[in-house]
Protein backbone atom coordinates (compact mmCIF):
# COMPACT_ATOMS: atom_id res chain seq x y z
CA UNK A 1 94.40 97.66 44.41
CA UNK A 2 95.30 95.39 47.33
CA UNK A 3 97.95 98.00 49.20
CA UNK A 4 95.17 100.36 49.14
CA UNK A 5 92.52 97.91 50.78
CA UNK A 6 95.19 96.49 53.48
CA UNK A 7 96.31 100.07 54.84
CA UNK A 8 92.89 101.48 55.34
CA UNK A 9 91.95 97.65 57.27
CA UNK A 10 95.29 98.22 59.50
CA UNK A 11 94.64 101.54 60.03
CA UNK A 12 90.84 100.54 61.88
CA UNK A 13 93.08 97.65 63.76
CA UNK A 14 95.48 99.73 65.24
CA UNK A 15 92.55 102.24 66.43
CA UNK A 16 90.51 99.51 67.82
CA UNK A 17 93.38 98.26 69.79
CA UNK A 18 94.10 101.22 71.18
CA UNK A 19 90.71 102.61 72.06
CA UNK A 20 90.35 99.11 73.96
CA UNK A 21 93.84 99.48 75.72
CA UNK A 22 92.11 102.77 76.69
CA UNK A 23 89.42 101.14 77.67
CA UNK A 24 91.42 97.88 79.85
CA UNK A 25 91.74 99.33 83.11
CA UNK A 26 94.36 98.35 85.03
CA UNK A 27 94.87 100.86 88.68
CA UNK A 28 94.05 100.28 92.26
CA UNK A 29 91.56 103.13 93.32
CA UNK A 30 91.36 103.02 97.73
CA UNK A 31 88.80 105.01 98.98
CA UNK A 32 89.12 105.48 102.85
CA UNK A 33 86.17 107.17 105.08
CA UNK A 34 86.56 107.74 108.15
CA UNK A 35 82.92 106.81 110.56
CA UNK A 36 84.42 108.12 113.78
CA UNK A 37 82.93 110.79 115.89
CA UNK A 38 86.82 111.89 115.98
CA UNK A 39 89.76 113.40 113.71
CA UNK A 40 92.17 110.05 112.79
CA UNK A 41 95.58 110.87 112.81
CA UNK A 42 98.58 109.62 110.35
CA UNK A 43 96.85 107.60 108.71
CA UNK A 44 99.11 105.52 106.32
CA UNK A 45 97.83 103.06 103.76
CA UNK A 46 100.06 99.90 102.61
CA UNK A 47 98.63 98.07 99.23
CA UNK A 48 99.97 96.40 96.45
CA UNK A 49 103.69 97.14 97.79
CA UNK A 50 102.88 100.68 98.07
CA UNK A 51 102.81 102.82 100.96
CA UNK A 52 100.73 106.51 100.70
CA UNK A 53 100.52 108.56 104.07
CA UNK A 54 97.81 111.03 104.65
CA UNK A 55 98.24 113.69 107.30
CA UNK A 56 94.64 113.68 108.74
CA UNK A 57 91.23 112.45 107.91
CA UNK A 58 88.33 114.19 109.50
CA UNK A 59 85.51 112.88 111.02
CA UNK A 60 82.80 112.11 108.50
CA UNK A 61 85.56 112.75 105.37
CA UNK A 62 86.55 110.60 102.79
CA UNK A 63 89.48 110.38 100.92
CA UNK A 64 90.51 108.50 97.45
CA UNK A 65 93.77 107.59 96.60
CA UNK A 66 95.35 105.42 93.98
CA UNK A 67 98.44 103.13 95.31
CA UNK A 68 101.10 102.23 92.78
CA UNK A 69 100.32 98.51 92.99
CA UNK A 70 104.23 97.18 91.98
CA UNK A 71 103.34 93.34 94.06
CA UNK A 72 100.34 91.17 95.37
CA UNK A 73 99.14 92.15 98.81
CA UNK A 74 95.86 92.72 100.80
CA UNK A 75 94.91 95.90 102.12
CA UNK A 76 96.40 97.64 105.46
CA UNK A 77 95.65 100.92 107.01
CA UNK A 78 97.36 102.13 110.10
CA UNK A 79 96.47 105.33 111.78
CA UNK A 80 96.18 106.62 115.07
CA UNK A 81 92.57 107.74 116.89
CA UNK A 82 93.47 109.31 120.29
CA UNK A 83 96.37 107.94 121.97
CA UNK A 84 95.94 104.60 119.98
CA UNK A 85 97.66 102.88 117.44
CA UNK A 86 94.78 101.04 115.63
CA UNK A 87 95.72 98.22 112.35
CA UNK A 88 92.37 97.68 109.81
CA UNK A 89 93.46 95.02 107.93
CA UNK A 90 91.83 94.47 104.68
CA UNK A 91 90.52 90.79 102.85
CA UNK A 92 90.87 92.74 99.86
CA UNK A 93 93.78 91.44 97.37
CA UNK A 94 95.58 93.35 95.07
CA UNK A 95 98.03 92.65 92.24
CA UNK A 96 99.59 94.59 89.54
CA UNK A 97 97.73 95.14 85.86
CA UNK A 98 94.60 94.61 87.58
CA UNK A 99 91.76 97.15 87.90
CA UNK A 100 89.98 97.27 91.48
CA UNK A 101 88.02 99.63 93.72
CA UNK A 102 88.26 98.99 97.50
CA UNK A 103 86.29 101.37 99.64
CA UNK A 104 87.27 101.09 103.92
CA UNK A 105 85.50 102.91 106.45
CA UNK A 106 87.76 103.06 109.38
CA UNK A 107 87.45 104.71 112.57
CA UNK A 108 85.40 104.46 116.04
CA UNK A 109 86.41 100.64 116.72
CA UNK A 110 84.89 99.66 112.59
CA UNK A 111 87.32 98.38 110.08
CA UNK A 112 85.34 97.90 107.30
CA UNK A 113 87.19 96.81 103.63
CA UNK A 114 85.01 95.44 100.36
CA UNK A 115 86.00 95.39 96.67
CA UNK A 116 83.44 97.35 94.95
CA UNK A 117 84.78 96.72 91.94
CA UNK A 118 81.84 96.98 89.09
């Protein structure tokens, strides 16, 4: 009579673990706008020992992406606006098997970086 009680009870453990390792969160989610009145051009984001390059971000567009956060480290976007080479860097710190949502608005002289995270 006990076997049957215990495998049913370790059954509903191993579900509840999993549904909360489901649940446990643990990526970096970057989500860069860009305010100027202009295109920005290789833009390049470096976080959490990662490094993801976009081609182009239109004025006005935003785009998300999710860094393979491998070491601790703040947030750092280089891009270029015109004929300049322009550095926003980030108060924002990241480190691995932790969940976080940075948002940056970059572009026309702002540099703009907050954790959002909710």
């Amino acid at each position: 009579m006990t076997e049957r009680c215990v495998l049913p009870g370790f059954l509903l453990a191993l579900v509840g673990f999993g549904l909360s390792g489901c649940l446990l969160r643990t990526d970096a989610v970057v989500s860069i706008k860009n305010v100027s009145a202009h295109d920005l051009d290789h833009v390049v984001l470096e976080a959490g020992g990662d490094r993801v390059e976009l081609d182009q971000l239109v004025s006005g567009a935003r785009h998300t992406l999710r860094p393979n956060v491998t070491g601790d480290s703040s947030v750092r976007i280089v891009y270029r606006e015109g004929d300049a080479s322009i550095v926003c860097e980030g108060d924002v710190y990241l480190t691995n098997n932790m969940h976080v949502v940075v948002e940056a608005e970059i572009g026309g002289g702002v540099c703009r970086v907050a954790d959002v995270t909710r």
